[in-house]
PDB file of N, CA and C in Angstrom:
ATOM      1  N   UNK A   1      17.974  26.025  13.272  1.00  0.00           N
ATOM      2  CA  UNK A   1      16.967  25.429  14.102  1.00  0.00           C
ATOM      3  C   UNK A   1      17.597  24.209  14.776  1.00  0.00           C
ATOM      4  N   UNK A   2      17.364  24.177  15.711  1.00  0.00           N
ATOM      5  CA  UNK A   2      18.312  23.201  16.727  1.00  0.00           C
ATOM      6  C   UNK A   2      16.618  22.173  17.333  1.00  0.00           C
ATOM      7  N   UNK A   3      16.762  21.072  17.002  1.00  0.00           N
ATOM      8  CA  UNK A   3      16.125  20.069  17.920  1.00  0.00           C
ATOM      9  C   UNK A   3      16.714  19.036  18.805  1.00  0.00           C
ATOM     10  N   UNK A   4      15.936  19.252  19.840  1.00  0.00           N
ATOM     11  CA  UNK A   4      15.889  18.318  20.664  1.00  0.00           C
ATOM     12  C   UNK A   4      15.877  17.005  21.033  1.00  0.00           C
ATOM     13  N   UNK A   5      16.180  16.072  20.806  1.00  0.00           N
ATOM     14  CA  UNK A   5      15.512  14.462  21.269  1.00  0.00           C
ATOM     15  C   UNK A   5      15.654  14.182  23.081  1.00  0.00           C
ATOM     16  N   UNK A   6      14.601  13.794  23.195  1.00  0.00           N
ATOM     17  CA  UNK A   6      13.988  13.574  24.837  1.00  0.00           C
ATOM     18  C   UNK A   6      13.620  12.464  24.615  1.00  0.00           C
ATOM     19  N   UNK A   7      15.101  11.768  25.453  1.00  0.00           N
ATOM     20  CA  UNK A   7      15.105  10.085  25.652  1.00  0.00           C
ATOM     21  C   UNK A   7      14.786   9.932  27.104  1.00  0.00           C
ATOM     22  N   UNK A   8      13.950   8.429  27.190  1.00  0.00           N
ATOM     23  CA  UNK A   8      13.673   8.487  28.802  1.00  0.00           C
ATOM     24  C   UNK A   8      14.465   7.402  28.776  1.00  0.00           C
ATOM     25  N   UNK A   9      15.402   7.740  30.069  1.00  0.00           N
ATOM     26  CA  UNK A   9      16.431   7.135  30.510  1.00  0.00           C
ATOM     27  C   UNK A   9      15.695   5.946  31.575  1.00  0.00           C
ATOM     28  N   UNK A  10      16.682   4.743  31.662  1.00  0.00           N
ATOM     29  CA  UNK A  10      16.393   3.607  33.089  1.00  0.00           C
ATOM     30  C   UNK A  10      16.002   4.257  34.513  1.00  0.00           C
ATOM     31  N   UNK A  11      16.563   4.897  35.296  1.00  0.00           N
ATOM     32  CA  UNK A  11      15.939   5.961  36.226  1.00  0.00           C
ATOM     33  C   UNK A  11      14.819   6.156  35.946  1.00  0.00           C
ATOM     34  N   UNK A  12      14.403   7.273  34.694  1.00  0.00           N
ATOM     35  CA  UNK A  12      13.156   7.918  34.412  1.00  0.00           C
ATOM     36  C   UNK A  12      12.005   6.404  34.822  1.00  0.00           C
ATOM     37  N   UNK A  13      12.629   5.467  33.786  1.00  0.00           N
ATOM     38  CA  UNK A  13      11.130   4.613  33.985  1.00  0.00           C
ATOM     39  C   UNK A  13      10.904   4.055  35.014  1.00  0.00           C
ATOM     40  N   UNK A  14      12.491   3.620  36.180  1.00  0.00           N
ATOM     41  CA  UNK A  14      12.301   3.016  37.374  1.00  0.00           C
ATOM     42  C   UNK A  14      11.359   4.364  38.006  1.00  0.00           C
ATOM     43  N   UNK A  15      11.315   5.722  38.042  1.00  0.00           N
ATOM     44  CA  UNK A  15      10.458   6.370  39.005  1.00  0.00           C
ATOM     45  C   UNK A  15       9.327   6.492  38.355  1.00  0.00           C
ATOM     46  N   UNK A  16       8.604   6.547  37.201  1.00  0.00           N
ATOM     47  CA  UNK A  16       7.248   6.394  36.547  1.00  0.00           C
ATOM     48  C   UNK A  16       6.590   5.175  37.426  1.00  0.00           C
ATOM     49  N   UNK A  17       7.193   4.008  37.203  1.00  0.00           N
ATOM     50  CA  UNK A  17       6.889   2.724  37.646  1.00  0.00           C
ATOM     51  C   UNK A  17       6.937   2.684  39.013  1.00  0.00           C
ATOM     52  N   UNK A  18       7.474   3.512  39.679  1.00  0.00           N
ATOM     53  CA  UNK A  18       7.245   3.669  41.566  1.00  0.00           C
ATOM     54  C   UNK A  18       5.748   4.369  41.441  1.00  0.00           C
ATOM     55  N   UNK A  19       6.201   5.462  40.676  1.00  0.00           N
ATOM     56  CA  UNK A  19       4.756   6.350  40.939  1.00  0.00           C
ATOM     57  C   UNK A  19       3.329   5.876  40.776  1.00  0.00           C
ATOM     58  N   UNK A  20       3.787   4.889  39.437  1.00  0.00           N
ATOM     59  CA  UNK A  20       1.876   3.544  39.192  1.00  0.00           C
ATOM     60  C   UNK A  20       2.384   3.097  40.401  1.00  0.00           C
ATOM     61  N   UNK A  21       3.034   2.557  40.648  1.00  0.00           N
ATOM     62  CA  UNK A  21       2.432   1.307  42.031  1.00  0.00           C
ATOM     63  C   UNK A  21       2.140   2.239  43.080  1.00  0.00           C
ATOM     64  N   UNK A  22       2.457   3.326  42.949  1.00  0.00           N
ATOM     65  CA  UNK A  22       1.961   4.163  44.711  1.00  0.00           C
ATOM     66  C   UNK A  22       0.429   4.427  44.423  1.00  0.00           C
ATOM     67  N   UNK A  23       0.202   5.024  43.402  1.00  0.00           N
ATOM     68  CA  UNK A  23      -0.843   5.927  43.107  1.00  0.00           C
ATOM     69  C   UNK A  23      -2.235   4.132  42.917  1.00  0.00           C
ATOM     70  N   UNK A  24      -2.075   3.458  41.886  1.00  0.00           N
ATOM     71  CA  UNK A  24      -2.547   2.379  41.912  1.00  0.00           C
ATOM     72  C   UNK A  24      -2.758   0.850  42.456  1.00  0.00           C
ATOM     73  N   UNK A  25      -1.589   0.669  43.338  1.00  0.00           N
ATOM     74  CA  UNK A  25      -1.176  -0.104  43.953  1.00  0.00           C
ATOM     75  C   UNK A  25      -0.810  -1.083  43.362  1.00  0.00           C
ATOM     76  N   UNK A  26      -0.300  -2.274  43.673  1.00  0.00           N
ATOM     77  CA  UNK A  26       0.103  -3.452  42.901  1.00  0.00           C
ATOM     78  C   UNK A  26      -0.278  -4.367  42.614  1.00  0.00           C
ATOM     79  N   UNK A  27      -1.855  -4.542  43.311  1.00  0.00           N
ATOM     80  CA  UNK A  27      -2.581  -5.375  43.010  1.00  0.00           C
ATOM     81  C   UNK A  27      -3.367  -5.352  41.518  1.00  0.00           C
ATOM     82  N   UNK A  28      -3.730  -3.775  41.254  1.00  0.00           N
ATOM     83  CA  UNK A  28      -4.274  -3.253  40.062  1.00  0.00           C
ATOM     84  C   UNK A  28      -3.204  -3.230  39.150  1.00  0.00           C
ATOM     85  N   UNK A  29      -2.249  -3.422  39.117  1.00  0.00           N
ATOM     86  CA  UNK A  29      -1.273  -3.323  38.069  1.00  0.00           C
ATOM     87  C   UNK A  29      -1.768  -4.321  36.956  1.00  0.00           C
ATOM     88  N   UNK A  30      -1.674  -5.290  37.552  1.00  0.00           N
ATOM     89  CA  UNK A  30      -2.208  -6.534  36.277  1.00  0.00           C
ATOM     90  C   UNK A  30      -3.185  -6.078  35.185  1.00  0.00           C
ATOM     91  N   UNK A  31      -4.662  -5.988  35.503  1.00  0.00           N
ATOM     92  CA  UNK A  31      -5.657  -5.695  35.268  1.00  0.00           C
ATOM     93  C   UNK A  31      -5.340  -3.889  34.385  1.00  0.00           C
ATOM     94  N   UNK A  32      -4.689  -3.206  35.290  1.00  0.00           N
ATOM     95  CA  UNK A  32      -4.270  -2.424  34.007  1.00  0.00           C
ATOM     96  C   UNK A  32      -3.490  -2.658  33.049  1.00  0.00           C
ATOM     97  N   UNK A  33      -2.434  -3.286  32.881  1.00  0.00           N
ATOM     98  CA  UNK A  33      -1.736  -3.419  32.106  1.00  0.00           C
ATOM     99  C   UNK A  33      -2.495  -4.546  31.211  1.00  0.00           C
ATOM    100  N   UNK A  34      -3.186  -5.714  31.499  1.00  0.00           N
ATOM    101  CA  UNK A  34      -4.240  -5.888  30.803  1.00  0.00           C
ATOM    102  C   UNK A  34      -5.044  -5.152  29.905  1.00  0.00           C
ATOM    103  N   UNK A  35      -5.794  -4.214  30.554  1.00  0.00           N
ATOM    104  CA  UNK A  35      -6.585  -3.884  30.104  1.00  0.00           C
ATOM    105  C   UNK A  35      -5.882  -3.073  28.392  1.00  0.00           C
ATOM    106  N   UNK A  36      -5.160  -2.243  29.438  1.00  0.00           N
ATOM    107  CA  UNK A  36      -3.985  -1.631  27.904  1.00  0.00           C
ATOM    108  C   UNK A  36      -3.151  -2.060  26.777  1.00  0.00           C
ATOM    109  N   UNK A  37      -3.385  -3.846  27.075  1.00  0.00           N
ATOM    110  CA  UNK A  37      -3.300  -4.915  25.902  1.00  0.00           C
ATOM    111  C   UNK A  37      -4.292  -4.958  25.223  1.00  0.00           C
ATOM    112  N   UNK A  38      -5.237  -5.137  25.707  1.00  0.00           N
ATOM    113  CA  UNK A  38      -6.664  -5.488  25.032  1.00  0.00           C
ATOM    114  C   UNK A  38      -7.072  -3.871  24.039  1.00  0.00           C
ATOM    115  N   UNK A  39      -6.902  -2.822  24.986  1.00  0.00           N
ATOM    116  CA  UNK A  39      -7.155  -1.486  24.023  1.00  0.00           C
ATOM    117  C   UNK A  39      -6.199  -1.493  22.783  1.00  0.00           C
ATOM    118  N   UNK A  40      -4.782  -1.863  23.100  1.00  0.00           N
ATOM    119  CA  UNK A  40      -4.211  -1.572  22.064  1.00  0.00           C
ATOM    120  C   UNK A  40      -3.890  -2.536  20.675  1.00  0.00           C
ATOM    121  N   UNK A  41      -4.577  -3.647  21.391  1.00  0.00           N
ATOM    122  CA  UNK A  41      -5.161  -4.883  19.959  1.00  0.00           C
ATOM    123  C   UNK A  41      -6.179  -4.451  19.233  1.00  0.00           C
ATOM    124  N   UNK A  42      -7.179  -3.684  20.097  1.00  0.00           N
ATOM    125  CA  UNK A  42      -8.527  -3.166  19.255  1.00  0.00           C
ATOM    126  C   UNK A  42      -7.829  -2.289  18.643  1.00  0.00           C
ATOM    127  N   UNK A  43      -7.326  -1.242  18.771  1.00  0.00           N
ATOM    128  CA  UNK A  43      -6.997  -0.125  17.822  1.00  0.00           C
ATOM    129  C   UNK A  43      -5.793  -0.596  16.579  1.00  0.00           C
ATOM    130  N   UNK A  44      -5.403  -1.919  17.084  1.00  0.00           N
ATOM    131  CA  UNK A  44      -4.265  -2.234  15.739  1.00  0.00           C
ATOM    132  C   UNK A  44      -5.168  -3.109  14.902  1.00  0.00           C
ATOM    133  N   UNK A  45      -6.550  -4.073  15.275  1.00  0.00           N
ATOM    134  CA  UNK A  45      -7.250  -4.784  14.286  1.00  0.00           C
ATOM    135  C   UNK A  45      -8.009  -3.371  13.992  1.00  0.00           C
ATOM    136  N   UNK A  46      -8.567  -2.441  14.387  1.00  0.00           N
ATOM    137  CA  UNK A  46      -9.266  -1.385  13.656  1.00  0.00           C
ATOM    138  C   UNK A  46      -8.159  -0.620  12.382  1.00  0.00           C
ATOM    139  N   UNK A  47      -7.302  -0.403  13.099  1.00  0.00           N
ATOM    140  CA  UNK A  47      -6.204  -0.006  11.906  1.00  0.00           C
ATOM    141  C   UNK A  47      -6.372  -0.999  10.831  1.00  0.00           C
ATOM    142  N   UNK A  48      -5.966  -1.957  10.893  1.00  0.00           N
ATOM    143  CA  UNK A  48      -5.733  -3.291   9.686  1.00  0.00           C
ATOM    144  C   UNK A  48      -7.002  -3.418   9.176  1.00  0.00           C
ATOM    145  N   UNK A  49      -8.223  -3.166   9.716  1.00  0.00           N
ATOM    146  CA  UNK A  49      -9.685  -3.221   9.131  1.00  0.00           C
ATOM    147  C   UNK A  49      -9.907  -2.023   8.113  1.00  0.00           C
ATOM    148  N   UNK A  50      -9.053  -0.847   8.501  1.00  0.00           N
ATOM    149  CA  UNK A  50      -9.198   0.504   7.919  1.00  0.00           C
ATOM    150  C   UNK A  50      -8.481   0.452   6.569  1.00  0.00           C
ATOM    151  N   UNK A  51      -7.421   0.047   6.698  1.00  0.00           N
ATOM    152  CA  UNK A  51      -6.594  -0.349   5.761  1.00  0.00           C
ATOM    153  C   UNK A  51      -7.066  -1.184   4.458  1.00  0.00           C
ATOM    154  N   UNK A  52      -7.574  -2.154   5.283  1.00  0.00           N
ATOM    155  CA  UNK A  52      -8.329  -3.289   4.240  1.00  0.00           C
ATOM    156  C   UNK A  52      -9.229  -2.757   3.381  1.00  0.00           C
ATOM    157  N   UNK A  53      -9.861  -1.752   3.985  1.00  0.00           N
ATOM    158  CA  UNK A  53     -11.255  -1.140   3.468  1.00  0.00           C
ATOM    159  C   UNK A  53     -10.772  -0.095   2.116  1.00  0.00           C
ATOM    160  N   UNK A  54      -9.747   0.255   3.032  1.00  0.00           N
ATOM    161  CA  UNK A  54      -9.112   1.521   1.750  1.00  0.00           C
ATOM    162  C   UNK A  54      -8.745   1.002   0.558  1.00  0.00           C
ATOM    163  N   UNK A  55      -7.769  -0.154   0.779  1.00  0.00           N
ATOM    164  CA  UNK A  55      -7.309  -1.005  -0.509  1.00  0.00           C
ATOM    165  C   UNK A  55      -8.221  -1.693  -1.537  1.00  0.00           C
ATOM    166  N   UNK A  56      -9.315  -2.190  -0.701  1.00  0.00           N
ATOM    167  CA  UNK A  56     -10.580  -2.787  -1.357  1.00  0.00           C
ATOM    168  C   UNK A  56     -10.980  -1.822  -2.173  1.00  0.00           C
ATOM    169  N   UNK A  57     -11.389  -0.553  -1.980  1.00  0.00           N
ATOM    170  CA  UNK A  57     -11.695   0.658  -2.479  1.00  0.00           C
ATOM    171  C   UNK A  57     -10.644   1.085  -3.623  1.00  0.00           C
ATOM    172  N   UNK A  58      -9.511   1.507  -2.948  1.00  0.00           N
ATOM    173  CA  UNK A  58      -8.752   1.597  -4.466  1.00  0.00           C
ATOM    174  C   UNK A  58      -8.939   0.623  -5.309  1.00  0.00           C
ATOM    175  N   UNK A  59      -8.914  -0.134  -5.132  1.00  0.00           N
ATOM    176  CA  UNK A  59      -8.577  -1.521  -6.218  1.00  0.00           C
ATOM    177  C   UNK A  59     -10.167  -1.397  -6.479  1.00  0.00           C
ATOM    178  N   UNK A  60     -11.013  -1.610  -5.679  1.00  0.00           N
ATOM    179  CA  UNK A  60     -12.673  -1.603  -7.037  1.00  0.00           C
ATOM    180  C   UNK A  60     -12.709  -0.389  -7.790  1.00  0.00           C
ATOM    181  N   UNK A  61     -12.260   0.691  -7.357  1.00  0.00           N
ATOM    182  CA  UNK A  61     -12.387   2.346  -8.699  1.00  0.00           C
ATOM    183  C   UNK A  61     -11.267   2.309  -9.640  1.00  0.00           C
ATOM    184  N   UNK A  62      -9.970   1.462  -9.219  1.00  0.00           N
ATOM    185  CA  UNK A  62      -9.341   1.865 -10.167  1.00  0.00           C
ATOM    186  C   UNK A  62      -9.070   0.622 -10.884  1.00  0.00           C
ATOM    187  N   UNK A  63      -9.972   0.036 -10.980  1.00  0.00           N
ATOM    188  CA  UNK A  63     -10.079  -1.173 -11.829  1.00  0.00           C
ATOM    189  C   UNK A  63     -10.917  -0.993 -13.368  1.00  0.00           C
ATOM    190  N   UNK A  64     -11.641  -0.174 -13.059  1.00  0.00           N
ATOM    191  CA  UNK A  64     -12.179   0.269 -14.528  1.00  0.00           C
ATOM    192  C   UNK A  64     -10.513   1.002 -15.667  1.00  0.00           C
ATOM    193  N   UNK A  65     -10.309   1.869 -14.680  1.00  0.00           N
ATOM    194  CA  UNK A  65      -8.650   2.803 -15.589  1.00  0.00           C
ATOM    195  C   UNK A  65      -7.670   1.519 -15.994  1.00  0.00           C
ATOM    196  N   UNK A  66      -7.748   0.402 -15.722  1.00  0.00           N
ATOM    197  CA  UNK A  66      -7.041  -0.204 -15.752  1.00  0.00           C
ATOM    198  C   UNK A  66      -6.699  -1.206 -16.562  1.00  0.00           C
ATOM    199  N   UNK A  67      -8.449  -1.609 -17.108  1.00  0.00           N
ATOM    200  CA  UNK A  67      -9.201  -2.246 -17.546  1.00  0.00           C
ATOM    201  C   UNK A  67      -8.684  -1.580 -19.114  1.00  0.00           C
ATOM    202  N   UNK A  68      -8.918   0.201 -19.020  1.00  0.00           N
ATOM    203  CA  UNK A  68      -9.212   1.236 -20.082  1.00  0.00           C
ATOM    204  C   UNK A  68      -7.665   0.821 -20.311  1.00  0.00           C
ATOM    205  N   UNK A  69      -6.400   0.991 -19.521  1.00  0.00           N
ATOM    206  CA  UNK A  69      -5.106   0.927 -20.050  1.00  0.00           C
ATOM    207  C   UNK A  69      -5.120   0.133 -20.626  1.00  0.00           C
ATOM    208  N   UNK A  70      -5.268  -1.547 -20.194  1.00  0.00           N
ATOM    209  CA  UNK A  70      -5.013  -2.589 -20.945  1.00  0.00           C
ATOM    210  C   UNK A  70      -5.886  -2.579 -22.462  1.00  0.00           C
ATOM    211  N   UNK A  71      -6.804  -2.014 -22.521  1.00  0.00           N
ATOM    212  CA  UNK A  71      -7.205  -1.774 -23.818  1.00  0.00           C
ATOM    213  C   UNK A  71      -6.656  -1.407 -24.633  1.00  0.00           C
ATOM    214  N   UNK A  72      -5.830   0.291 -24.188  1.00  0.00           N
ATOM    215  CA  UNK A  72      -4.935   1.234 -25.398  1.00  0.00           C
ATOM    216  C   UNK A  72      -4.217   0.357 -25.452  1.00  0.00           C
ATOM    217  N   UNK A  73      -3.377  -0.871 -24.320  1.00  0.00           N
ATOM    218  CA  UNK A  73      -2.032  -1.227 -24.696  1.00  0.00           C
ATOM    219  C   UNK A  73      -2.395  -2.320 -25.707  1.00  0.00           C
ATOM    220  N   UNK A  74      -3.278  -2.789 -25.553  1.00  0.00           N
ATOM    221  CA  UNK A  74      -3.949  -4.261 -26.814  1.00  0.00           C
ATOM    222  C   UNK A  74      -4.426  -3.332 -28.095  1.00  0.00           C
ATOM    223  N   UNK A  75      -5.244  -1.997 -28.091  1.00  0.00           N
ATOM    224  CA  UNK A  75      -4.620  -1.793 -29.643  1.00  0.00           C
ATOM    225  C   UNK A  75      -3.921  -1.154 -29.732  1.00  0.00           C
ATOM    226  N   UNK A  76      -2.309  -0.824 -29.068  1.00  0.00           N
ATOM    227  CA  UNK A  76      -1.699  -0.378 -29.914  1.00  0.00           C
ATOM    228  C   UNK A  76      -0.911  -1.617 -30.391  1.00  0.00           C
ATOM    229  N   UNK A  77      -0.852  -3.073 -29.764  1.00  0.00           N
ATOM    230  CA  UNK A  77      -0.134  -3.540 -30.202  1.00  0.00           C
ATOM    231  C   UNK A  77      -0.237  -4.623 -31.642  1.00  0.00           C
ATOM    232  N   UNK A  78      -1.610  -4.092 -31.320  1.00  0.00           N
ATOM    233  CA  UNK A  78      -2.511  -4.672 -32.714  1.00  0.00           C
ATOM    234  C   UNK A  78      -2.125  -3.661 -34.083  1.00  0.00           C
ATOM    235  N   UNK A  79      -2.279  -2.619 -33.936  1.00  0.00           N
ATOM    236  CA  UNK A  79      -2.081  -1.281 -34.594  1.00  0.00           C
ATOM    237  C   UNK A  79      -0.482  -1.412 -34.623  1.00  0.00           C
ATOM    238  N   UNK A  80       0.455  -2.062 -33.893  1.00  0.00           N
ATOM    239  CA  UNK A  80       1.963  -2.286 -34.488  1.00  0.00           C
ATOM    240  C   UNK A  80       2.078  -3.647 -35.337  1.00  0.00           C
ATOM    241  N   UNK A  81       1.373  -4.541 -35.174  1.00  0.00           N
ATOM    242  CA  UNK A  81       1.498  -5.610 -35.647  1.00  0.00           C
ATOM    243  C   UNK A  81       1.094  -5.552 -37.229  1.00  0.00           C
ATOM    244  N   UNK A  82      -0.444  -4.838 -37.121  1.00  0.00           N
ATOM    245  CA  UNK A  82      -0.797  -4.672 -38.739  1.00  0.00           C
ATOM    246  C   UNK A  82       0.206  -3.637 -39.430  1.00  0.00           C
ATOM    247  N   UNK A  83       0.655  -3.094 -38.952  1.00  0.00           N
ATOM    248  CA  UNK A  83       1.697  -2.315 -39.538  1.00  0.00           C
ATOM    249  C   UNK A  83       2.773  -2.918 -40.320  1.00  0.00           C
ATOM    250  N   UNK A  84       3.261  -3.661 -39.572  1.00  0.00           N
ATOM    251  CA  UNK A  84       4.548  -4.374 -39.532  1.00  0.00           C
ATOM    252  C   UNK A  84       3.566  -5.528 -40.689  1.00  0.00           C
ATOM    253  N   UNK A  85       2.696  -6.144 -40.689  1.00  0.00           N
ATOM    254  CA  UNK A  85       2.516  -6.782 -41.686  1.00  0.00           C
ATOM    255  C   UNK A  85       1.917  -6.272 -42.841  1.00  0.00           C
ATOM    256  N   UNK A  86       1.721  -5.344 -42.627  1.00  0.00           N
ATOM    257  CA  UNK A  86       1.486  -4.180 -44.306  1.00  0.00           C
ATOM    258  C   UNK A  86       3.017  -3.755 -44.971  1.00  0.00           C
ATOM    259  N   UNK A  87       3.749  -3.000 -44.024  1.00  0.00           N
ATOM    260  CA  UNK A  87       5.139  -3.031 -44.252  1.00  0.00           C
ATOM    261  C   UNK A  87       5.813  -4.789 -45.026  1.00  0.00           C
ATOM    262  N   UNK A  88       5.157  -5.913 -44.322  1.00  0.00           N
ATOM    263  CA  UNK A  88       5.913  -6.976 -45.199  1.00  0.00           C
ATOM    264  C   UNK A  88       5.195  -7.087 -46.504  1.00  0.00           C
ATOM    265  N   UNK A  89       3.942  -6.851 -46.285  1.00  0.00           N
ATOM    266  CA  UNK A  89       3.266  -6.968 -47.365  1.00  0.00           C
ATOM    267  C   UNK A  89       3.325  -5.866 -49.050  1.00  0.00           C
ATOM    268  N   UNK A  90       4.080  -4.852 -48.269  1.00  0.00           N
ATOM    269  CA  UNK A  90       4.510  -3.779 -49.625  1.00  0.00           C
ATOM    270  C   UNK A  90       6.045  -4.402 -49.524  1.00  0.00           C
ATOM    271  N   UNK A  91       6.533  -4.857 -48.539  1.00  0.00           N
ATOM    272  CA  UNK A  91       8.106  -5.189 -49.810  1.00  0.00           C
ATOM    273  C   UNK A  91       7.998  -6.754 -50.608  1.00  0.00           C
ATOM    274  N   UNK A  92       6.847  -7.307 -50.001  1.00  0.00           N
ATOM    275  CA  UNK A  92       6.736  -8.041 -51.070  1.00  0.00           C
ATOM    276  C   UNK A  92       5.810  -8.018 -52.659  1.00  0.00           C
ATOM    277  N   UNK A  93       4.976  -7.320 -52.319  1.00  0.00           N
ATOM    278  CA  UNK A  93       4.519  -6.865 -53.647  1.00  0.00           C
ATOM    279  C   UNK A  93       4.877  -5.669 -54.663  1.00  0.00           C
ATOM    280  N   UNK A  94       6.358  -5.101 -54.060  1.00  0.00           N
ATOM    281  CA  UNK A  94       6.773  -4.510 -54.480  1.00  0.00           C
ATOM    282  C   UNK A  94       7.595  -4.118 -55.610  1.00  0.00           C
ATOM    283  N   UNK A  95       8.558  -5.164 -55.727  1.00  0.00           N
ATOM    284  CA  UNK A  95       8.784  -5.870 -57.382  1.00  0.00           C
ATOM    285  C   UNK A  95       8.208  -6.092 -58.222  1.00  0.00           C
ATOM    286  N   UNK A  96       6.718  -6.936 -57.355  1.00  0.00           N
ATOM    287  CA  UNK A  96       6.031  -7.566 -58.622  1.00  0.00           C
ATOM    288  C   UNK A  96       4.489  -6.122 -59.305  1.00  0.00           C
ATOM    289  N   UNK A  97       4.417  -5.228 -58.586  1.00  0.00           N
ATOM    290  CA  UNK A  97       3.761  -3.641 -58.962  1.00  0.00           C
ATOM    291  C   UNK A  97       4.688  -3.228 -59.774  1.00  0.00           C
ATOM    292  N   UNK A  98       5.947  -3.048 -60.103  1.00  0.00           N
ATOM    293  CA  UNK A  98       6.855  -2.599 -60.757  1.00  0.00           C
ATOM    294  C   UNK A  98       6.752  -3.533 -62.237  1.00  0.00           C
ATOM    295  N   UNK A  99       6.532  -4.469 -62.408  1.00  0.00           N
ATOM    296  CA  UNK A  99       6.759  -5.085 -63.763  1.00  0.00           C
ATOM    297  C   UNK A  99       5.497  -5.030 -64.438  1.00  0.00           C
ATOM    298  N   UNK A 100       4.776  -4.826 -63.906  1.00  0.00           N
ATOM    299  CA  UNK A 100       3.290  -4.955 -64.371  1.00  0.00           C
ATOM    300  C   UNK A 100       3.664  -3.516 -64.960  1.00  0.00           C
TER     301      UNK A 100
END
């Protein structure tokens, strides 16, 4: 499979840019190219609004799972700790079960 890339060359855009000023003239140039600032700020704060919304969203649902992880990880580390101090607690009473 062979692709293509279709670069627009300096030429290409010098004759695009003849063709707006013929077709629109040069007085309207401003005001369009304006205008196509202003459209394309709305659609990048709507993006960043969309975005915001999504993240807000993940982060409020998966805040409960998260909540639930930090739980298993607090008892298991409770559940290693009593371990580890039952373990000290049989080698130290461990001699003294033996003489009795």
């Amino acid at each position: 499979m062979i692709f293509t890339l279709y670069f627009i060359s300096g030429a290409e855009i010098a004759v695009i840019l003849l063709i707006v000023v013929m077709v629109f003239g040069a007085d309207k140039i401003p005001d369009i190219a304006r205008t196509l600032g202003q459209t394309m700020k709305s659609v990048r704060n709507a993006t960043d609004e969309i975005k915001s919304e999504i993240t807000k969203s993940t982060e409020t649902h998966t805040k409960p799972f998260k909540d639930e992880f930090n739980k298993v990880d607090v008892t298991k580390q409770i559940e290693e700790e009593t371990k580890k101090v039952k373990d000290d607690l049989e080698d130290i009473t461990g001699p003294i079960k033996r003489r009795f």
